[in-house]
C-alpha atoms as a PDB file:
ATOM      1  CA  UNK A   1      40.486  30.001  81.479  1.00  0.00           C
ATOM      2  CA  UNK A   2      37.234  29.753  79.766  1.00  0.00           C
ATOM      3  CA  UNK A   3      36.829  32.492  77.180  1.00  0.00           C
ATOM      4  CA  UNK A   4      33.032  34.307  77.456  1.00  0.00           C
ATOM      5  CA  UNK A   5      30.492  33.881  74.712  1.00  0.00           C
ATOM      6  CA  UNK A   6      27.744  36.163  73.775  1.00  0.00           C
ATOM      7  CA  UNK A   7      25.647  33.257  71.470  1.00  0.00           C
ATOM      8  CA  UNK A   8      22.100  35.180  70.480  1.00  0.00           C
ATOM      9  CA  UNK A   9      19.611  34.652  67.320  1.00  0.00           C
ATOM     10  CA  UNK A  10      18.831  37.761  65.961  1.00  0.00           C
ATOM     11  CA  UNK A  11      15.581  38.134  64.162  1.00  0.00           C
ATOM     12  CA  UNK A  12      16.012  39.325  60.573  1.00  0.00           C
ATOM     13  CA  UNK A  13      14.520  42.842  59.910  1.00  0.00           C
ATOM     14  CA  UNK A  14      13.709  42.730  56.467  1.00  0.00           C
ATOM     15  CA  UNK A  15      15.206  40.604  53.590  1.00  0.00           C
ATOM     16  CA  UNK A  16      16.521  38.094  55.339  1.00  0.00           C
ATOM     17  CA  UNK A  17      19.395  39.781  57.166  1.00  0.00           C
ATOM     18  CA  UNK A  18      19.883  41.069  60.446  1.00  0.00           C
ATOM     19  CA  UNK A  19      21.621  44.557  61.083  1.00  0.00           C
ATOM     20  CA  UNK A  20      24.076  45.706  64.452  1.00  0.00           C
ATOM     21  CA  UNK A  21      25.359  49.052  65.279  1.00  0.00           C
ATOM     22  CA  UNK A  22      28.171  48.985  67.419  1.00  0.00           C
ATOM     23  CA  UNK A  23      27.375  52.136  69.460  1.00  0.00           C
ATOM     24  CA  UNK A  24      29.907  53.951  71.424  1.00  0.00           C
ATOM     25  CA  UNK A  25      31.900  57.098  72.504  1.00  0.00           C
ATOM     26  CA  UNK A  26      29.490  59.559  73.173  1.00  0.00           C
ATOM     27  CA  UNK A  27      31.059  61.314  75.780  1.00  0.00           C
ATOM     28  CA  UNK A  28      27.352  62.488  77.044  1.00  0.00           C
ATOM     29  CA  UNK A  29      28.340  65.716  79.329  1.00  0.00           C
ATOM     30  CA  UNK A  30      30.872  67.126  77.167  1.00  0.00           C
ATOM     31  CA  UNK A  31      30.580  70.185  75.386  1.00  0.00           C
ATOM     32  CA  UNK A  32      30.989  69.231  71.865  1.00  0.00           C
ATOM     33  CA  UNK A  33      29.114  65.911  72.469  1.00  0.00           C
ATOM     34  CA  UNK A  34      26.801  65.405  69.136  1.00  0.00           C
ATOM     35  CA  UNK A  35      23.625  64.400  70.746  1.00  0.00           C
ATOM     36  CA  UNK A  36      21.290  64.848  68.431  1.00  0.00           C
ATOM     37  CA  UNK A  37      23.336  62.892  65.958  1.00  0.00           C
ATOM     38  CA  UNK A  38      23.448  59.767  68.876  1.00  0.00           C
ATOM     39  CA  UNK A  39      19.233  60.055  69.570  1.00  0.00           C
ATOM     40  CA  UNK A  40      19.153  59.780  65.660  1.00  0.00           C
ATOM     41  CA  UNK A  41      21.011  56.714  65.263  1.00  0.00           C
ATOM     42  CA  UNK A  42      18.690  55.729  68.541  1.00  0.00           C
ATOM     43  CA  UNK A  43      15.760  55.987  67.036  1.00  0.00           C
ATOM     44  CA  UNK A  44      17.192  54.819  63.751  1.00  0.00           C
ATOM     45  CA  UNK A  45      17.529  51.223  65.479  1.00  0.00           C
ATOM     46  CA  UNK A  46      14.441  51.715  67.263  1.00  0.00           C
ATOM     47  CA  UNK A  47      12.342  52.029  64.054  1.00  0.00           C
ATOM     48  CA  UNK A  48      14.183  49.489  61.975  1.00  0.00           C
ATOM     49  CA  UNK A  49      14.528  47.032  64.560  1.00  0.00           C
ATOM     50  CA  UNK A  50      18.490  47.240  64.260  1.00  0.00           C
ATOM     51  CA  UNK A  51      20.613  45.465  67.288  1.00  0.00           C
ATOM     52  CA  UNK A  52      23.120  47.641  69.251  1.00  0.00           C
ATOM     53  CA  UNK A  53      26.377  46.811  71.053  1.00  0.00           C
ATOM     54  CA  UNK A  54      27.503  49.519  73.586  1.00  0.00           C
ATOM     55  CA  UNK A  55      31.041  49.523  72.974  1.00  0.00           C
ATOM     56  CA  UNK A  56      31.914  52.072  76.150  1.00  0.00           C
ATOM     57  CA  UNK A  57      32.882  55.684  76.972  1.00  0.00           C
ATOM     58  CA  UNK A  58      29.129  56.567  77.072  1.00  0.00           C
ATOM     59  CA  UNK A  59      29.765  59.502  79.513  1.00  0.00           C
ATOM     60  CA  UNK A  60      32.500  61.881  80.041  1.00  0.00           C
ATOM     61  CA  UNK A  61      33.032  61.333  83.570  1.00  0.00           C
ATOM     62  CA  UNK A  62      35.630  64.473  84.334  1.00  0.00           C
ATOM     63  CA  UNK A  63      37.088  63.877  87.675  1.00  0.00           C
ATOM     64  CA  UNK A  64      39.225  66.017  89.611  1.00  0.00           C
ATOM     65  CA  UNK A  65      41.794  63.339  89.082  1.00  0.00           C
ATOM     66  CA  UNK A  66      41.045  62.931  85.216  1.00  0.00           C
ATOM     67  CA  UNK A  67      43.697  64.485  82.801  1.00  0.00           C
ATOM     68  CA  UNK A  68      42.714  67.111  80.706  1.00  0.00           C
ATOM     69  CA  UNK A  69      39.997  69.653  81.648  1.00  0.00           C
ATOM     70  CA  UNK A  70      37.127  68.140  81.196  1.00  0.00           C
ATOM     71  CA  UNK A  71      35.912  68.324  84.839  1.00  0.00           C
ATOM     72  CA  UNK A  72      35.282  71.829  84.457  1.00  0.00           C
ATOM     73  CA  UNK A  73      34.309  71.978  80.545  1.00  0.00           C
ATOM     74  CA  UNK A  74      31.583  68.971  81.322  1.00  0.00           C
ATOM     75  CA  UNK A  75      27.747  70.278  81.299  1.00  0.00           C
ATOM     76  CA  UNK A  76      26.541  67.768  83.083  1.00  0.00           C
ATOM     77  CA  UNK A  77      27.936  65.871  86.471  1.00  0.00           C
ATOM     78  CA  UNK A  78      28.539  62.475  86.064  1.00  0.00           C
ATOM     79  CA  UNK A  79      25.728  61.416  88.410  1.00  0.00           C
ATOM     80  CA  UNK A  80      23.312  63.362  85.932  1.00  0.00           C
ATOM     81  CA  UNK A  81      25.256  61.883  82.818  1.00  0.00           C
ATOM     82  CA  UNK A  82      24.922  58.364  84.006  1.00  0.00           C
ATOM     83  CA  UNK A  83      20.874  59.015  84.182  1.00  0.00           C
ATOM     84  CA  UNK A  84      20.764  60.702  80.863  1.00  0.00           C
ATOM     85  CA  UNK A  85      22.412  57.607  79.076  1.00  0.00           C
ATOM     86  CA  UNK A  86      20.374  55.248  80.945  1.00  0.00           C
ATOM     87  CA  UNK A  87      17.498  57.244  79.575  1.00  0.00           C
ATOM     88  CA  UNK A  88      18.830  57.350  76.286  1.00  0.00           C
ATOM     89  CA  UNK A  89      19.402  53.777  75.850  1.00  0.00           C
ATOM     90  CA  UNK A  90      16.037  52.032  77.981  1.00  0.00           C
ATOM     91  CA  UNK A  91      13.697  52.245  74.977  1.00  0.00           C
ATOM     92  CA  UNK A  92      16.437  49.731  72.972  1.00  0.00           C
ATOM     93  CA  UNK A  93      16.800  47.635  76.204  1.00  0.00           C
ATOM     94  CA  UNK A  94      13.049  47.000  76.512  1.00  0.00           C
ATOM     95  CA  UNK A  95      12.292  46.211  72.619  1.00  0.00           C
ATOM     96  CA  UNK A  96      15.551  43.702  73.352  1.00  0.00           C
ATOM     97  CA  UNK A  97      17.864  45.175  70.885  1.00  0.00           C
ATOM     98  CA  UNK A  98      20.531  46.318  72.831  1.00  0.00           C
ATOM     99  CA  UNK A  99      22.635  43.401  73.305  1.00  0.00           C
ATOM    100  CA  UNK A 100      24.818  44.721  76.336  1.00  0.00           C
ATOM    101  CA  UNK A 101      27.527  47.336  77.212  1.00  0.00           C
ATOM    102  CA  UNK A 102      31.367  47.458  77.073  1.00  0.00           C
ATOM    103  CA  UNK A 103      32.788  49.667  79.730  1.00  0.00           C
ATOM    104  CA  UNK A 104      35.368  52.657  78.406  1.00  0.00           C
ATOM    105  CA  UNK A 105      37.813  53.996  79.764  1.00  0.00           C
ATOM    106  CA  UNK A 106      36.313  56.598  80.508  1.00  0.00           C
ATOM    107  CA  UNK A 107      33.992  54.918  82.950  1.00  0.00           C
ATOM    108  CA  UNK A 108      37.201  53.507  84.252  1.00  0.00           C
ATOM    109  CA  UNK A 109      37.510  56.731  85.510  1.00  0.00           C
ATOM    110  CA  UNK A 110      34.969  55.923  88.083  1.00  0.00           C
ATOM    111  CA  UNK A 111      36.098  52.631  88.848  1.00  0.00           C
ATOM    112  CA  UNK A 112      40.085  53.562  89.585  1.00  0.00           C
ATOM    113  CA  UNK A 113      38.335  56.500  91.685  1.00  0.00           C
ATOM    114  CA  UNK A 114      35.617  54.422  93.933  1.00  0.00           C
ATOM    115  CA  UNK A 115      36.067  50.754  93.407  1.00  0.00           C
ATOM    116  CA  UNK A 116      32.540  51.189  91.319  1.00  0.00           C
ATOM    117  CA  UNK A 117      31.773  50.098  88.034  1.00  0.00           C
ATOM    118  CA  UNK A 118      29.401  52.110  86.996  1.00  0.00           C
ATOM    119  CA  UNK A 119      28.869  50.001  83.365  1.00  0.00           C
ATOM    120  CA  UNK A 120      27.896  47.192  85.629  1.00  0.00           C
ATOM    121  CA  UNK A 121      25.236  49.395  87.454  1.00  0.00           C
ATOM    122  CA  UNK A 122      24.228  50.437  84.209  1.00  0.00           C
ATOM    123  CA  UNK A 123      23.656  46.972  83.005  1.00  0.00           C
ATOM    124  CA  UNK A 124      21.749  46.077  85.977  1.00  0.00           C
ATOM    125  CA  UNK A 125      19.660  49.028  86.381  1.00  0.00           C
ATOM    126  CA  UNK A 126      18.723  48.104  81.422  1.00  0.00           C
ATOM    127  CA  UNK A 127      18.441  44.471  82.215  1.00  0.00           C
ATOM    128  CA  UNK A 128      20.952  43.715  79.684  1.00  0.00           C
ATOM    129  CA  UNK A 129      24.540  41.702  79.634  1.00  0.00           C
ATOM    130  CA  UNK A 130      27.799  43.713  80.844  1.00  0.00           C
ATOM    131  CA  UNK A 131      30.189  42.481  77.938  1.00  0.00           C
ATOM    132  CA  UNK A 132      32.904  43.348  80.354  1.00  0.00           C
ATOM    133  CA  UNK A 133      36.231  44.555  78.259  1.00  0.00           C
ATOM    134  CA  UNK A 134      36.092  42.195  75.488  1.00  0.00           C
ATOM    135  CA  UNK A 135      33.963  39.802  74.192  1.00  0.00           C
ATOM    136  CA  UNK A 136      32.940  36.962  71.262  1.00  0.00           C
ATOM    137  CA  UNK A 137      29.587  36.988  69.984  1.00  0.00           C
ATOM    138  CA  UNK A 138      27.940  34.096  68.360  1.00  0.00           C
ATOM    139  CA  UNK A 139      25.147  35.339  66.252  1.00  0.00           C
ATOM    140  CA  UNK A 140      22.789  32.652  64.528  1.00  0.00           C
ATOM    141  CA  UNK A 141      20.140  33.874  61.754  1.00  0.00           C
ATOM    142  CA  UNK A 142      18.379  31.344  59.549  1.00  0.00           C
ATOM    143  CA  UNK A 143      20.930  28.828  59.208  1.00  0.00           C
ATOM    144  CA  UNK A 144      23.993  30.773  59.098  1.00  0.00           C
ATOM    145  CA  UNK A 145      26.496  31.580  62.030  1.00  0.00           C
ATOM    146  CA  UNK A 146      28.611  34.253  62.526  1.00  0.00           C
ATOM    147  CA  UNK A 147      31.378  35.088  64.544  1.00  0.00           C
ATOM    148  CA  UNK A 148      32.481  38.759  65.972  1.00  0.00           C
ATOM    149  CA  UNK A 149      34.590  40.054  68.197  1.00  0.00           C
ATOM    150  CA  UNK A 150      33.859  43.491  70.303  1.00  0.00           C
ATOM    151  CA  UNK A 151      36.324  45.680  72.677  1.00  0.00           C
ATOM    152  CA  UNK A 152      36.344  49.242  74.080  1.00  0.00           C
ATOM    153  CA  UNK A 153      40.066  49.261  72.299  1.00  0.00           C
ATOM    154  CA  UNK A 154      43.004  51.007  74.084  1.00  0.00           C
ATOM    155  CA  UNK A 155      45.344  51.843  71.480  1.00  0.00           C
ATOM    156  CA  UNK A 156      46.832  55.559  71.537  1.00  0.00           C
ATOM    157  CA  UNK A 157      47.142  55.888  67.896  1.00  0.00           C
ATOM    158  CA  UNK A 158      46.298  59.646  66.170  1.00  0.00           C
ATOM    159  CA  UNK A 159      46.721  58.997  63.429  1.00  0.00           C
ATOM    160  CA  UNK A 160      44.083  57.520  61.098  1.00  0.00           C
ATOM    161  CA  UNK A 161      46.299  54.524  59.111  1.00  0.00           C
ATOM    162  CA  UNK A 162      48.160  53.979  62.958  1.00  0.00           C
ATOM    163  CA  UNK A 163      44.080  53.518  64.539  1.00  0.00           C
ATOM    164  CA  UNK A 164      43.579  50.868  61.169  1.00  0.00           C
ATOM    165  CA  UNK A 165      46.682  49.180  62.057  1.00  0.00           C
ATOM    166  CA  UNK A 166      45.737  48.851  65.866  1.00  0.00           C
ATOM    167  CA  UNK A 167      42.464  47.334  64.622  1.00  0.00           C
ATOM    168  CA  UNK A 168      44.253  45.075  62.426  1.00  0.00           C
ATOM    169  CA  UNK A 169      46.964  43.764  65.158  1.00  0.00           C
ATOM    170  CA  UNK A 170      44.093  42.674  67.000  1.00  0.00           C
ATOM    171  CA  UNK A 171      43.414  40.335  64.207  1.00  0.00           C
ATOM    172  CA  UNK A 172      46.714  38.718  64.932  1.00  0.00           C
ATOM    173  CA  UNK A 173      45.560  36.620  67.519  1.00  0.00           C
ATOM    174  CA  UNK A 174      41.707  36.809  67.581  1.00  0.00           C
ATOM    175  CA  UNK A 175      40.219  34.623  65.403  1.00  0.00           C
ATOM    176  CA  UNK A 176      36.716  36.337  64.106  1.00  0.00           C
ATOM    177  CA  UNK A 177      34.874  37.462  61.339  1.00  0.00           C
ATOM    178  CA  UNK A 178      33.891  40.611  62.039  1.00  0.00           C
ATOM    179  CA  UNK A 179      36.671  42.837  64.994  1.00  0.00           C
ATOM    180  CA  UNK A 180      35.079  45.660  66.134  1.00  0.00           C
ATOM    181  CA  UNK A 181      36.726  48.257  68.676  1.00  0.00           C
ATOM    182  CA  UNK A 182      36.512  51.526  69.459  1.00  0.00           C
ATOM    183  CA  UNK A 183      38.263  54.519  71.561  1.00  0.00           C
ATOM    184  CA  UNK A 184      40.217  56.041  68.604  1.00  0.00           C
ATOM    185  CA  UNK A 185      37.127  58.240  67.679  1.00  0.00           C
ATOM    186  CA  UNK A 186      37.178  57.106  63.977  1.00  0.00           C
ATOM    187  CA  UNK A 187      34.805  55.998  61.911  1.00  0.00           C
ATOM    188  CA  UNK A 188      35.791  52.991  59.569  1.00  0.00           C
ATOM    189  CA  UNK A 189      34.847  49.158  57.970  1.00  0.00           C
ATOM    190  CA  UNK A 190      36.711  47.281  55.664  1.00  0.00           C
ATOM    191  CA  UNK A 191      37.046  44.079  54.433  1.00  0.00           C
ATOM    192  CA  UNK A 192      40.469  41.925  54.177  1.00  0.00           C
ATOM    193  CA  UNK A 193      40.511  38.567  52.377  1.00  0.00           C
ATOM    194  CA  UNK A 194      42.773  35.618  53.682  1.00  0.00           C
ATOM    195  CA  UNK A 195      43.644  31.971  52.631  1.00  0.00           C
ATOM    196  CA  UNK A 196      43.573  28.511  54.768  1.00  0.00           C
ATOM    197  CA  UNK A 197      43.248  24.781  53.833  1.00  0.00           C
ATOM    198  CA  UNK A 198      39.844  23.267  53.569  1.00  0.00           C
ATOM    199  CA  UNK A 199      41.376  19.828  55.516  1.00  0.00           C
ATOM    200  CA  UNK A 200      38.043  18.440  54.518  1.00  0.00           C
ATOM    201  CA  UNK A 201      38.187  19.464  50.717  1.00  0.00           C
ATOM    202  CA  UNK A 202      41.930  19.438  50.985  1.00  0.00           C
ATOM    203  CA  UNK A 203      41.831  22.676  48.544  1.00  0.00           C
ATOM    204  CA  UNK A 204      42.671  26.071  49.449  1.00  0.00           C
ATOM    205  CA  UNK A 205      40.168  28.696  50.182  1.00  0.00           C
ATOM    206  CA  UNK A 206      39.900  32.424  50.563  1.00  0.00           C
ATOM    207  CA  UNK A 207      37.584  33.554  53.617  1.00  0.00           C
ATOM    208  CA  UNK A 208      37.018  37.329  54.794  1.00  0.00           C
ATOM    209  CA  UNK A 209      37.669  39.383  57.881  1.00  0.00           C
ATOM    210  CA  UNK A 210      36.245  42.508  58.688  1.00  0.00           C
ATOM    211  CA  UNK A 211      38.125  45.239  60.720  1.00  0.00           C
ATOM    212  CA  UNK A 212      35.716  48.174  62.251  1.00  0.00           C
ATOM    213  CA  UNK A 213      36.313  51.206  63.788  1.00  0.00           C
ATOM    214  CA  UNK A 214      33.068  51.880  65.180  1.00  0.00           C
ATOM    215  CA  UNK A 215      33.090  55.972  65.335  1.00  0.00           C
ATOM    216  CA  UNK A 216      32.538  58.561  67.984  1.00  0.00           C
ATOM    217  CA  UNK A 217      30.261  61.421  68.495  1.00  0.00           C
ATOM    218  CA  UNK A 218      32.081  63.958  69.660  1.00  0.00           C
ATOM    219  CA  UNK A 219      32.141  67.328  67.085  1.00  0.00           C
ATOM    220  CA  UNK A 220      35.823  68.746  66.307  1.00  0.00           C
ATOM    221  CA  UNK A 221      35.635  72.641  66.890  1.00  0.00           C
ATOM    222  CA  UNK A 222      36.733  73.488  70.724  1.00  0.00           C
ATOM    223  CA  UNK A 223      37.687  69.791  71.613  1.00  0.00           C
ATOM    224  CA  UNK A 224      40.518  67.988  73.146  1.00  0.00           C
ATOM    225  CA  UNK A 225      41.702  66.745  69.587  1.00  0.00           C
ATOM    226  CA  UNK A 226      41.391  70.238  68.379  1.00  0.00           C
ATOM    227  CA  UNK A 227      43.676  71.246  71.124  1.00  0.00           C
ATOM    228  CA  UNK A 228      45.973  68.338  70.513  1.00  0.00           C
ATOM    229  CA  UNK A 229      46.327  68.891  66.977  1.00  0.00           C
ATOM    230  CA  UNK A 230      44.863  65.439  66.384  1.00  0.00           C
ATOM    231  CA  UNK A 231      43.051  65.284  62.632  1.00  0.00           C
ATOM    232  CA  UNK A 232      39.310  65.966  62.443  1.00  0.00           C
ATOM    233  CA  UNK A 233      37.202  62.882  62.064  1.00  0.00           C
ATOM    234  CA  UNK A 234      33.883  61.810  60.993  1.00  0.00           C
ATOM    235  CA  UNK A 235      31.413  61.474  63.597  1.00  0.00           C
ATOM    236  CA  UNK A 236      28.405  58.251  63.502  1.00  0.00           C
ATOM    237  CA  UNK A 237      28.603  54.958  63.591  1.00  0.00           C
ATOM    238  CA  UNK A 238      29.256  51.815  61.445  1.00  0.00           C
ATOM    239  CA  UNK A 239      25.898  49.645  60.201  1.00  0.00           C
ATOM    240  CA  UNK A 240      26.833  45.784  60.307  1.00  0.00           C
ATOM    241  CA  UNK A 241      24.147  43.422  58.148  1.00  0.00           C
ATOM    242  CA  UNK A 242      24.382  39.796  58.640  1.00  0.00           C
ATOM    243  CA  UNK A 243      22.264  37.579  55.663  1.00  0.00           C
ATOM    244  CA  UNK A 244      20.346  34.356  57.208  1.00  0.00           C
ATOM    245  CA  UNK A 245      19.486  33.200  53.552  1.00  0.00           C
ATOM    246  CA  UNK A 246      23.476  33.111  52.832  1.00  0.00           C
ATOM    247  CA  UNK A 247      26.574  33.753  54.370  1.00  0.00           C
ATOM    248  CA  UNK A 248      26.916  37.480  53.469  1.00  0.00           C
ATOM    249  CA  UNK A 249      28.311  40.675  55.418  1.00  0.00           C
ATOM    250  CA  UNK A 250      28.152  44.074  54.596  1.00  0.00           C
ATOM    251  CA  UNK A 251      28.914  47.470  56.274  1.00  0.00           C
ATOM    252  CA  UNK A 252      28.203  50.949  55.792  1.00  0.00           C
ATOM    253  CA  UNK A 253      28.922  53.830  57.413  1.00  0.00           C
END
């Protein structure tokens, strides 16, 4: 089976590098969803010209057959949540920085209900690529290449070192530079250092991977973590540069 491949050249915003935010579990609808925190990292990206990846659970999308009670706590329907994200996120779409959307499982939700999937509407509807639940990306600036891989995530860690190690497993058998998942509503980038053979060189050589945890939005007091006991964590998102004048990565949170 042929594995899919996002390849795009991003245009550097200023010295030389090219910047990503993996954007994702907002939860738009629920109560203790942060949205002025999500518009600023929105228009953060619009004015710096920073790409985005939608990495899923956009909406809440409380069903009568979801667990928890978030069908009744939710502010908006899902209909209206749907339209506000689609709102939220057409000004990236049309200056061509978001990249395309991840569905969550949270829009799952919809699909397991109806047969529809509503990130693929969503997709349609912002004229960008549905990333589907996983995907490699390919990015080219300047002359360097770089290699990520993105995912919703469905790991049922709480606990902050167990949602690392989750992140890390996934390293086990996908091959990237830069893993980036989400789901586990914490916020977190680091960088690991490996060895392999240079078969050209015949030498040994120590290359980099970098595990992200791409964040959440949703505020602690009166939520379903609160009410699980599950630690507090900090809300945002994780700021990916790639350099075009050298291979470089950072990350900042």
């Amino acid at each position: 089976m042929k594995l899919k491949l996002d390849t795009v050249r991003l245009k550097p915003n200023k010295a030389d590098r090219a910047q990503i935010i993996p954007l994702g579990d907002c939860h738009l609808g629920y109560p203790t969803t942060n949205i002025k925190k999500l518009r600023g990292y929105i228009d953060f990206c619009l004015e710096k010209n920073v790409y985005v990846i939608g990495l899923g659970d956009y909406i809440e999308a409380g069903l009568t057959t979801s667990v928890g009670n978030s069908v009744y706590a939710q502010t908006l329907n899902p209909h209206k949540q749907v339209e506000e994200i689609i709102s939220l996120f057409s000004p990236l779409a049309e200056k061509g920085l978001l990249l395309g959307l991840h569905g969550g499982n949270h829009e799952e939700r919809i699909y397991k209900t109806s047969g529809i999937n509503i990130t693929k509407f969503m997709c349609r509807i912002l004229g960008v690529r549905f990333f589907g639940y996983a995907m490699f990306h390919l990015f080219l600036i300047g002359k360097q290449k770089y290699v990520m891989y993105t995912c919703h995530g469905s790991s049922g860690a709480r606990l902050s070192y167990t949602k690392v190690k989750a992140a890390i497993d996934l390293g086990r058998f996908i091959n990237a530079e830069i893993i980036a998942t989400g789901h586990v509503h914490e916020t977190f980038s680091q960088k690991f250092s490996y060895y392999e053979i240079d078969t050209v060189k015949r030498q040994k050589v120590t290359k980099d991977k970098y595990i992200i945890l791409t964040g959440h939005f949703l505020e602690y007091p009166e939520s379903y973590a609160e009410m699980k006991n599950m630690a507090p964590s900090k809300t945002g998102a994780v700021k990916i540069s790639l350099f075009g004048d050298k291979h470089d990565i950072h990350t900042s949170q």
